[in-house]
PDB file of N, CA and C in Angstrom:
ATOM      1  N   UNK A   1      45.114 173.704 127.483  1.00  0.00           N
ATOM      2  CA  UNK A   1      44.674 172.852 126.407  1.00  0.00           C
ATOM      3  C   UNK A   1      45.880 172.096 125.854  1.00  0.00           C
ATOM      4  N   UNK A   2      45.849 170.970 125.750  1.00  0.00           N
ATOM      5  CA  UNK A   2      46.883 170.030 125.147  1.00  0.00           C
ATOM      6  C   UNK A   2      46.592 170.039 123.488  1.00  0.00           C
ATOM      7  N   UNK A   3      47.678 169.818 122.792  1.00  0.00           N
ATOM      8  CA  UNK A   3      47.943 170.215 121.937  1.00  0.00           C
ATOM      9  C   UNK A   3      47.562 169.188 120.953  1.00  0.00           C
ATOM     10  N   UNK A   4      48.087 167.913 121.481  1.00  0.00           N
ATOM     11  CA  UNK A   4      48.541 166.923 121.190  1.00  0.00           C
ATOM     12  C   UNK A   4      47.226 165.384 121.228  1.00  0.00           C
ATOM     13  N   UNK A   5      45.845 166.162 122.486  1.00  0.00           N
ATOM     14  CA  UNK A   5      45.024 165.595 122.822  1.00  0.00           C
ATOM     15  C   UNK A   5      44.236 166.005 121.818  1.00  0.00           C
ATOM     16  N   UNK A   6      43.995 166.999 120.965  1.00  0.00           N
ATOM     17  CA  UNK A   6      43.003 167.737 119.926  1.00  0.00           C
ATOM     18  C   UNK A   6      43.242 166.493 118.833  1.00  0.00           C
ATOM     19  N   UNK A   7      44.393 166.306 118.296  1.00  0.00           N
ATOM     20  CA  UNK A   7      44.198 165.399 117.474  1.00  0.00           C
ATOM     21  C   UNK A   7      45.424 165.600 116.270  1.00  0.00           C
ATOM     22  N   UNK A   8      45.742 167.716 116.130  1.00  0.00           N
ATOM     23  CA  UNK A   8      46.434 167.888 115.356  1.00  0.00           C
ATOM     24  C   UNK A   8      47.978 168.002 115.423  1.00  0.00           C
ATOM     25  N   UNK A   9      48.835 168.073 114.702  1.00  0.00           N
ATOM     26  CA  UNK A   9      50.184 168.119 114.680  1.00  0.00           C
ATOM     27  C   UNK A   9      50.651 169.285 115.237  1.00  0.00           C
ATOM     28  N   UNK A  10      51.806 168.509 115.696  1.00  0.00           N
ATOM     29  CA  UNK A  10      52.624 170.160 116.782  1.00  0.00           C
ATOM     30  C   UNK A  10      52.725 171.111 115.674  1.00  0.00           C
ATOM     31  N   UNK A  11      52.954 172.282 116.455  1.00  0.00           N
ATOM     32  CA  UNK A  11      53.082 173.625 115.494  1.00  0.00           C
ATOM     33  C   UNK A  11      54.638 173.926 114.690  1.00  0.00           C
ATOM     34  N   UNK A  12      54.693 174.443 114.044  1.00  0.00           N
ATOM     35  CA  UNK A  12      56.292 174.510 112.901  1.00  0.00           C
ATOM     36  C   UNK A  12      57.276 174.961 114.153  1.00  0.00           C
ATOM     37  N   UNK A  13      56.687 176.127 114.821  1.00  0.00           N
ATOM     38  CA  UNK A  13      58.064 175.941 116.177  1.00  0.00           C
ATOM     39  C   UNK A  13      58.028 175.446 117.019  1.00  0.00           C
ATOM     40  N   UNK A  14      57.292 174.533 117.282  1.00  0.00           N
ATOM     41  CA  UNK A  14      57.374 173.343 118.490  1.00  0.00           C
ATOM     42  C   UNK A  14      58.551 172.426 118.286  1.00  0.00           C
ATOM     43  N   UNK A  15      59.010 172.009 118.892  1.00  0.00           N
ATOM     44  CA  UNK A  15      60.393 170.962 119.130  1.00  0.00           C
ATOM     45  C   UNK A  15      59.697 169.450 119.720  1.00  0.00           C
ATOM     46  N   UNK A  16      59.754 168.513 118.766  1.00  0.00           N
ATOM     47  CA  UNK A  16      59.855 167.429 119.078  1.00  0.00           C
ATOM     48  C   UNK A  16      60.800 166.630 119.691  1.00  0.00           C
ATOM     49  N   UNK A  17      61.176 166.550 121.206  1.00  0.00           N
ATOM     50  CA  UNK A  17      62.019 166.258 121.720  1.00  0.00           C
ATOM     51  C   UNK A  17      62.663 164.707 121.129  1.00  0.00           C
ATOM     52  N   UNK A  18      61.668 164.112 121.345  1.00  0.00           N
ATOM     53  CA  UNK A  18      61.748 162.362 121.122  1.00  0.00           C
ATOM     54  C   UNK A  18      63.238 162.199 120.386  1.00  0.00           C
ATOM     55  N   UNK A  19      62.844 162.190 118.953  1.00  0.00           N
ATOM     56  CA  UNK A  19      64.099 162.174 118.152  1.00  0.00           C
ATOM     57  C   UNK A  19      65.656 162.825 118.375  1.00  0.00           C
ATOM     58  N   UNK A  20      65.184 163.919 118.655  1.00  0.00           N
ATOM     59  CA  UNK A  20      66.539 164.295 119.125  1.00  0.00           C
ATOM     60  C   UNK A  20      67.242 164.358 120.131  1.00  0.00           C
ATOM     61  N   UNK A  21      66.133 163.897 121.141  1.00  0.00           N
ATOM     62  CA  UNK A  21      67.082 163.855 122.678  1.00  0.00           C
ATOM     63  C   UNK A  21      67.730 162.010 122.402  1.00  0.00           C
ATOM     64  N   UNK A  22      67.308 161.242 121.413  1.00  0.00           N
ATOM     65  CA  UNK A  22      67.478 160.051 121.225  1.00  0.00           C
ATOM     66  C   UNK A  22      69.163 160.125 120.337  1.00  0.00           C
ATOM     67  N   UNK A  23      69.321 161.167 119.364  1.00  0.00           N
ATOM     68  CA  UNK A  23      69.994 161.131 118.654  1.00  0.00           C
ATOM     69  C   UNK A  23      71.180 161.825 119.722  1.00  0.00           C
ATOM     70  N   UNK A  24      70.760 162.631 120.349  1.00  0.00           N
ATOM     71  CA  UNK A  24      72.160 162.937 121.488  1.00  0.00           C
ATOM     72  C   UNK A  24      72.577 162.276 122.612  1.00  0.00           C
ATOM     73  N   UNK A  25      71.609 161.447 123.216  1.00  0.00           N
ATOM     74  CA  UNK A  25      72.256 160.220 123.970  1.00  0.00           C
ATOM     75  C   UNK A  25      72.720 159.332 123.194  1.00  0.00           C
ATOM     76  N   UNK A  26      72.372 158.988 122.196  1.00  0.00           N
ATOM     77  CA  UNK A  26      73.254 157.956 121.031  1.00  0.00           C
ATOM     78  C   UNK A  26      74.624 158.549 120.725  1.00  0.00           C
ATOM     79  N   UNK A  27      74.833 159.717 120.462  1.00  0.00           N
ATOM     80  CA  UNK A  27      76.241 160.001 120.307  1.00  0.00           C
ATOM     81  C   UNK A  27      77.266 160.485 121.292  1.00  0.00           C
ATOM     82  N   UNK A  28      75.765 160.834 122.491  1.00  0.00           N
ATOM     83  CA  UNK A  28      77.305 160.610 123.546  1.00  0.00           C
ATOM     84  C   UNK A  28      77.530 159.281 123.923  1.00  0.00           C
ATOM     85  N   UNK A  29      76.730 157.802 123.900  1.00  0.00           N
ATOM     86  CA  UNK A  29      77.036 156.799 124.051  1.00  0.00           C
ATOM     87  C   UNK A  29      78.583 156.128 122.918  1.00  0.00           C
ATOM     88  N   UNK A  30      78.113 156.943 121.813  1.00  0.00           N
ATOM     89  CA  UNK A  30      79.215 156.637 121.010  1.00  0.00           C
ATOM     90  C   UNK A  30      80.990 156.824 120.852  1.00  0.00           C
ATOM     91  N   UNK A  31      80.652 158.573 121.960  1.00  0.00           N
ATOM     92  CA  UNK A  31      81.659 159.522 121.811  1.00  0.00           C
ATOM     93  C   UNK A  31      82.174 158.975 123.184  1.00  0.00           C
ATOM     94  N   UNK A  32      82.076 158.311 124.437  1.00  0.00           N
ATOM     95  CA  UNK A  32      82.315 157.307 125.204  1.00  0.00           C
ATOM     96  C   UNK A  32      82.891 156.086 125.146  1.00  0.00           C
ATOM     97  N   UNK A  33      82.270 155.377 124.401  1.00  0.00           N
ATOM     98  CA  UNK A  33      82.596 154.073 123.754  1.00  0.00           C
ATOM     99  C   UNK A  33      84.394 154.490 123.510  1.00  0.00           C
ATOM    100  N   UNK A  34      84.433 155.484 122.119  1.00  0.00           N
ATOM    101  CA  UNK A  34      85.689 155.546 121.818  1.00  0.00           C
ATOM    102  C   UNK A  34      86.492 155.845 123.042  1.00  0.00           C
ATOM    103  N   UNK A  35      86.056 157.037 123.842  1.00  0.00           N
ATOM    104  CA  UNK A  35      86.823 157.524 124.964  1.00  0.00           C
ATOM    105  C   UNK A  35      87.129 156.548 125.943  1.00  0.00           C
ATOM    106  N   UNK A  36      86.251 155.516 126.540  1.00  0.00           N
ATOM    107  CA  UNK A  36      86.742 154.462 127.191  1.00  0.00           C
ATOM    108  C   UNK A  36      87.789 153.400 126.309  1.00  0.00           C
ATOM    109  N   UNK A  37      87.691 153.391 124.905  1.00  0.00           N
ATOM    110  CA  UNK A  37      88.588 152.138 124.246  1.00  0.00           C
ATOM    111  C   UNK A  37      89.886 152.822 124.220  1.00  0.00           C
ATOM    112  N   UNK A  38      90.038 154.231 124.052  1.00  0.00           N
ATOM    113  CA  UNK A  38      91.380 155.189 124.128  1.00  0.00           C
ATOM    114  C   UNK A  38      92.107 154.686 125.079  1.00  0.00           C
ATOM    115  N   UNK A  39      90.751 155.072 126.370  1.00  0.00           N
ATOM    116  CA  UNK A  39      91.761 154.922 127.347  1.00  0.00           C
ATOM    117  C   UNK A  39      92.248 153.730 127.790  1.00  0.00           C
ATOM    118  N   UNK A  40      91.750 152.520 127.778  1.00  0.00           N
ATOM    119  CA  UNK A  40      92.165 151.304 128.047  1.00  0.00           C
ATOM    120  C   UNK A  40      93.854 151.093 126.995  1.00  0.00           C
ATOM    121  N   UNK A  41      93.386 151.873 126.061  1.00  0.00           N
ATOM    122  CA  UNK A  41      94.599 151.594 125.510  1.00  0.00           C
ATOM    123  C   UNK A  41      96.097 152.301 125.632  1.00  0.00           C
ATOM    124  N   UNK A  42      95.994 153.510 126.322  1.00  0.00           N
ATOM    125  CA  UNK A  42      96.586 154.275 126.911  1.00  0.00           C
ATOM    126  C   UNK A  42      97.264 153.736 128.821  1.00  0.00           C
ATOM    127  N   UNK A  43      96.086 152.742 129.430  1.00  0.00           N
ATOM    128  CA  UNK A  43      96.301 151.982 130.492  1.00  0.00           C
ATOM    129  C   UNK A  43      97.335 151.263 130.241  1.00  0.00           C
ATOM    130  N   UNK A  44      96.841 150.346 128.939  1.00  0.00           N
ATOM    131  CA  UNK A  44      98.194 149.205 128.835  1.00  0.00           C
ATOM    132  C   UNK A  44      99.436 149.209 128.033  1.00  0.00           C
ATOM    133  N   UNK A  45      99.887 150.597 128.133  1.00  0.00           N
ATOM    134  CA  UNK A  45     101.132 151.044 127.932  1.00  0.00           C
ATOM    135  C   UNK A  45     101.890 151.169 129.333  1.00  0.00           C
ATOM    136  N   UNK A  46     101.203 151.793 130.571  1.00  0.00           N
ATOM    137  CA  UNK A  46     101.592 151.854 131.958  1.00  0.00           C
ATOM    138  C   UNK A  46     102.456 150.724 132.443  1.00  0.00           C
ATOM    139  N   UNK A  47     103.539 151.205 132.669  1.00  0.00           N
ATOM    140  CA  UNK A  47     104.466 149.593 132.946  1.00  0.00           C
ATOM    141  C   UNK A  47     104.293 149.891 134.478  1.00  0.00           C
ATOM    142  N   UNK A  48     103.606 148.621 135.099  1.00  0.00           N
ATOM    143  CA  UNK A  48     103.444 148.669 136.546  1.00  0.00           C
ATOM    144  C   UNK A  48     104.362 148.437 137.518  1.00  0.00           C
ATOM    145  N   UNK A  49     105.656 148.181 137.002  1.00  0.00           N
ATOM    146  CA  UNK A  49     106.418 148.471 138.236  1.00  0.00           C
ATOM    147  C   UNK A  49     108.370 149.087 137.083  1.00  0.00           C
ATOM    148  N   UNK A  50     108.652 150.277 137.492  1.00  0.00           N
ATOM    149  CA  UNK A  50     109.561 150.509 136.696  1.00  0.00           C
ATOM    150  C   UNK A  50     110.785 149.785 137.202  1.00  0.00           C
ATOM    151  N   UNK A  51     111.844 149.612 136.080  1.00  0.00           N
ATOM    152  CA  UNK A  51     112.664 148.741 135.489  1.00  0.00           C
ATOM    153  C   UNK A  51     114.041 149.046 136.745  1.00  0.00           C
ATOM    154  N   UNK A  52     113.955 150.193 137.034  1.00  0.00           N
ATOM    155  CA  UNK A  52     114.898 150.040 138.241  1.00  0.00           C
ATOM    156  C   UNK A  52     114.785 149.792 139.373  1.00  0.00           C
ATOM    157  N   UNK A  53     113.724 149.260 139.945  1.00  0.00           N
ATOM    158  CA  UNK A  53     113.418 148.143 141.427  1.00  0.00           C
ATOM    159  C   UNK A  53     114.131 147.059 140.497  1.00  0.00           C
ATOM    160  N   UNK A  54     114.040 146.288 139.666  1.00  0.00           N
ATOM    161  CA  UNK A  54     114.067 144.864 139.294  1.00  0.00           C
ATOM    162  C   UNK A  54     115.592 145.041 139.558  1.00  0.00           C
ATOM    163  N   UNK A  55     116.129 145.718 139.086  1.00  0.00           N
ATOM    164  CA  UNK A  55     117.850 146.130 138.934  1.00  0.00           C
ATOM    165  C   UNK A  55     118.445 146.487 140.164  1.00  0.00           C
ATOM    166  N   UNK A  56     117.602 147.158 140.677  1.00  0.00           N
ATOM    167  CA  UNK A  56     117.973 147.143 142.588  1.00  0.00           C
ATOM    168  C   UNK A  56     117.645 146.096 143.701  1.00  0.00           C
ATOM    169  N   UNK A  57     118.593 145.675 144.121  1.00  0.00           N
ATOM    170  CA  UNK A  57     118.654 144.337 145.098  1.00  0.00           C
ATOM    171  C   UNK A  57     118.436 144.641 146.115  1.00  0.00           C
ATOM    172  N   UNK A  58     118.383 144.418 147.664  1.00  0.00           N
ATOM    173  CA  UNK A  58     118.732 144.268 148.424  1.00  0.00           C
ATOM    174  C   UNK A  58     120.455 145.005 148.918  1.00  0.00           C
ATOM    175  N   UNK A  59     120.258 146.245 149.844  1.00  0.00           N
ATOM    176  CA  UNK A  59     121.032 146.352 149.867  1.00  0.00           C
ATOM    177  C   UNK A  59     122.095 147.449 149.056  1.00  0.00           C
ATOM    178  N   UNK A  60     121.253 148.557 147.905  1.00  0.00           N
ATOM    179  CA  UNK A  60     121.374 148.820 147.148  1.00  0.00           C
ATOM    180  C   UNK A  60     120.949 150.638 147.428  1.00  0.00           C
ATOM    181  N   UNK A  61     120.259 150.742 148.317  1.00  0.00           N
ATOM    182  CA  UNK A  61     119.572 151.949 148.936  1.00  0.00           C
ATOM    183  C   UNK A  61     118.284 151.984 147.818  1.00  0.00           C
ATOM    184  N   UNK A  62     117.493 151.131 147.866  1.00  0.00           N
ATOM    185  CA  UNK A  62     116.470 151.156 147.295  1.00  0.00           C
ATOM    186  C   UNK A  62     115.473 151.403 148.183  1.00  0.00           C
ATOM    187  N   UNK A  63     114.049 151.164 147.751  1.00  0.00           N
ATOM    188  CA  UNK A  63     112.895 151.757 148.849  1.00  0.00           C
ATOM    189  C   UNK A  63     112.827 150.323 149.396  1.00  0.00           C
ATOM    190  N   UNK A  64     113.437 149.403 149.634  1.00  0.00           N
ATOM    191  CA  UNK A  64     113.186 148.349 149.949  1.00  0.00           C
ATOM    192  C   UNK A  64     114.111 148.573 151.482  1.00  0.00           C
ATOM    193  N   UNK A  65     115.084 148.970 151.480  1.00  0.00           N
ATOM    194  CA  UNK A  65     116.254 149.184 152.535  1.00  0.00           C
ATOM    195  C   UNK A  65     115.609 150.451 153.191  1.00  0.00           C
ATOM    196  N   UNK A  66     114.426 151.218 153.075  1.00  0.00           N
ATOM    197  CA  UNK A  66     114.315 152.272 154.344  1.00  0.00           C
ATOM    198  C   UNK A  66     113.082 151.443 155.402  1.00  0.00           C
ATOM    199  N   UNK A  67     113.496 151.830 156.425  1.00  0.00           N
ATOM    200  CA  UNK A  67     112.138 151.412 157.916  1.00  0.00           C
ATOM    201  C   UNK A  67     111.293 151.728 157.474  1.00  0.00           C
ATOM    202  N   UNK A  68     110.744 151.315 157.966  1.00  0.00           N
ATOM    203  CA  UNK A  68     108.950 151.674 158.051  1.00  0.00           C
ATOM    204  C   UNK A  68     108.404 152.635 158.887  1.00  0.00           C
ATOM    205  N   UNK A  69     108.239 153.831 158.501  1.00  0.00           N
ATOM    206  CA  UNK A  69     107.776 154.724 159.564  1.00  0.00           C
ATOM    207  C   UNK A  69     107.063 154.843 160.447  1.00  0.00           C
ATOM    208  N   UNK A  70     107.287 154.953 161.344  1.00  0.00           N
ATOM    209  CA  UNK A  70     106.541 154.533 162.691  1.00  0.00           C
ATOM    210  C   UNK A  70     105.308 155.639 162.540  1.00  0.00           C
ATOM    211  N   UNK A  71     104.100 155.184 162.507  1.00  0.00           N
ATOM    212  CA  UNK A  71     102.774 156.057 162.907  1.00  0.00           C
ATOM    213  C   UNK A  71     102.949 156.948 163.956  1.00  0.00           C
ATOM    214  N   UNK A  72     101.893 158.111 163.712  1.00  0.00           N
ATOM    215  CA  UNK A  72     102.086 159.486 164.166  1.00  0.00           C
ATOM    216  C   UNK A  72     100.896 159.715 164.751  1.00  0.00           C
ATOM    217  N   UNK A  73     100.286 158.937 166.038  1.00  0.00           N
ATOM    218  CA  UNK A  73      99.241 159.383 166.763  1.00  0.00           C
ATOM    219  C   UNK A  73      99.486 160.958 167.526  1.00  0.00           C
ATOM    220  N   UNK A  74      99.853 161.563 167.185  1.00  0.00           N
ATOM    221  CA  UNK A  74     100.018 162.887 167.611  1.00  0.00           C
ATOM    222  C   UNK A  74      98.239 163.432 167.076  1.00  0.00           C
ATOM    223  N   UNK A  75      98.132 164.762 167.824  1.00  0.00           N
ATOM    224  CA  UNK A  75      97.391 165.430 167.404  1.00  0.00           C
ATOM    225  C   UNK A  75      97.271 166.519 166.499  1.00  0.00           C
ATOM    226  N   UNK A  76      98.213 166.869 166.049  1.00  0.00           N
ATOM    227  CA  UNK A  76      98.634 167.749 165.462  1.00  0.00           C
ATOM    228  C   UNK A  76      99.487 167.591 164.445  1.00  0.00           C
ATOM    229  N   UNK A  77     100.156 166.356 164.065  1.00  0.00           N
ATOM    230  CA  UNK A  77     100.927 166.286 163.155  1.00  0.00           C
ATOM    231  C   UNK A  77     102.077 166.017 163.062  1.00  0.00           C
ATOM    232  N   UNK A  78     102.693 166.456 164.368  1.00  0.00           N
ATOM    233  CA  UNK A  78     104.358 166.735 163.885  1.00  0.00           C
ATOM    234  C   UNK A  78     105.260 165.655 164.963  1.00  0.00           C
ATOM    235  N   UNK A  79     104.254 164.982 165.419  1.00  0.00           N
ATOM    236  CA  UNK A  79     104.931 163.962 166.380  1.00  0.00           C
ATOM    237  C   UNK A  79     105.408 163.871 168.267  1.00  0.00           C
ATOM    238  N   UNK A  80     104.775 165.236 168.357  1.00  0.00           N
ATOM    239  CA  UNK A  80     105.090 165.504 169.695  1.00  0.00           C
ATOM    240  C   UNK A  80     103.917 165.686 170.427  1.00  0.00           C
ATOM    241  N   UNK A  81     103.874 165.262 171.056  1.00  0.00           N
ATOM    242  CA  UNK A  81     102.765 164.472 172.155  1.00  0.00           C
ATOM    243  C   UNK A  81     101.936 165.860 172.835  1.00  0.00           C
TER     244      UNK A  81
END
């Protein structure tokens, strides 16, 4: 029997979801909001390239002066065939 089809009001311990499942997706939408604006702001502190490449030239033993490592079609890992 539906409760709700009779005509009368839910019972004192029945839980009306509606409202409150509304009021907790609203505050995790809220508690988000801040957490994404944090973090954007925490992003653009990140200095994207640090201050000692700019200061290292050419020539300097920077990561700019090592080869390029030759790929490792091995099967196993360690380079030996």
């Amino acid at each position: 029997m539906n409760i709700l089809a009779s005509g009368s009001s839910p019972a004192a311990g029945q839980v009306v979801t509606g409202v409150l499942a509304f009021l907790v997706v609203a505050g995790m939408a809220v508690a988000l909001f801040f957490l994404l604006r944090s973090m954007n702001k925490q992003l653009r502190k990140v200095v994207r390239e640090p201050p000692w490449r700019e200061e290292a030239g050419p020539g300097t033993g920077g990561p700019q002066d090592q080869p390029e490592p030759e790929e490792d079609y091995s099967r196993n890992g360690t380079g030996e065939a």
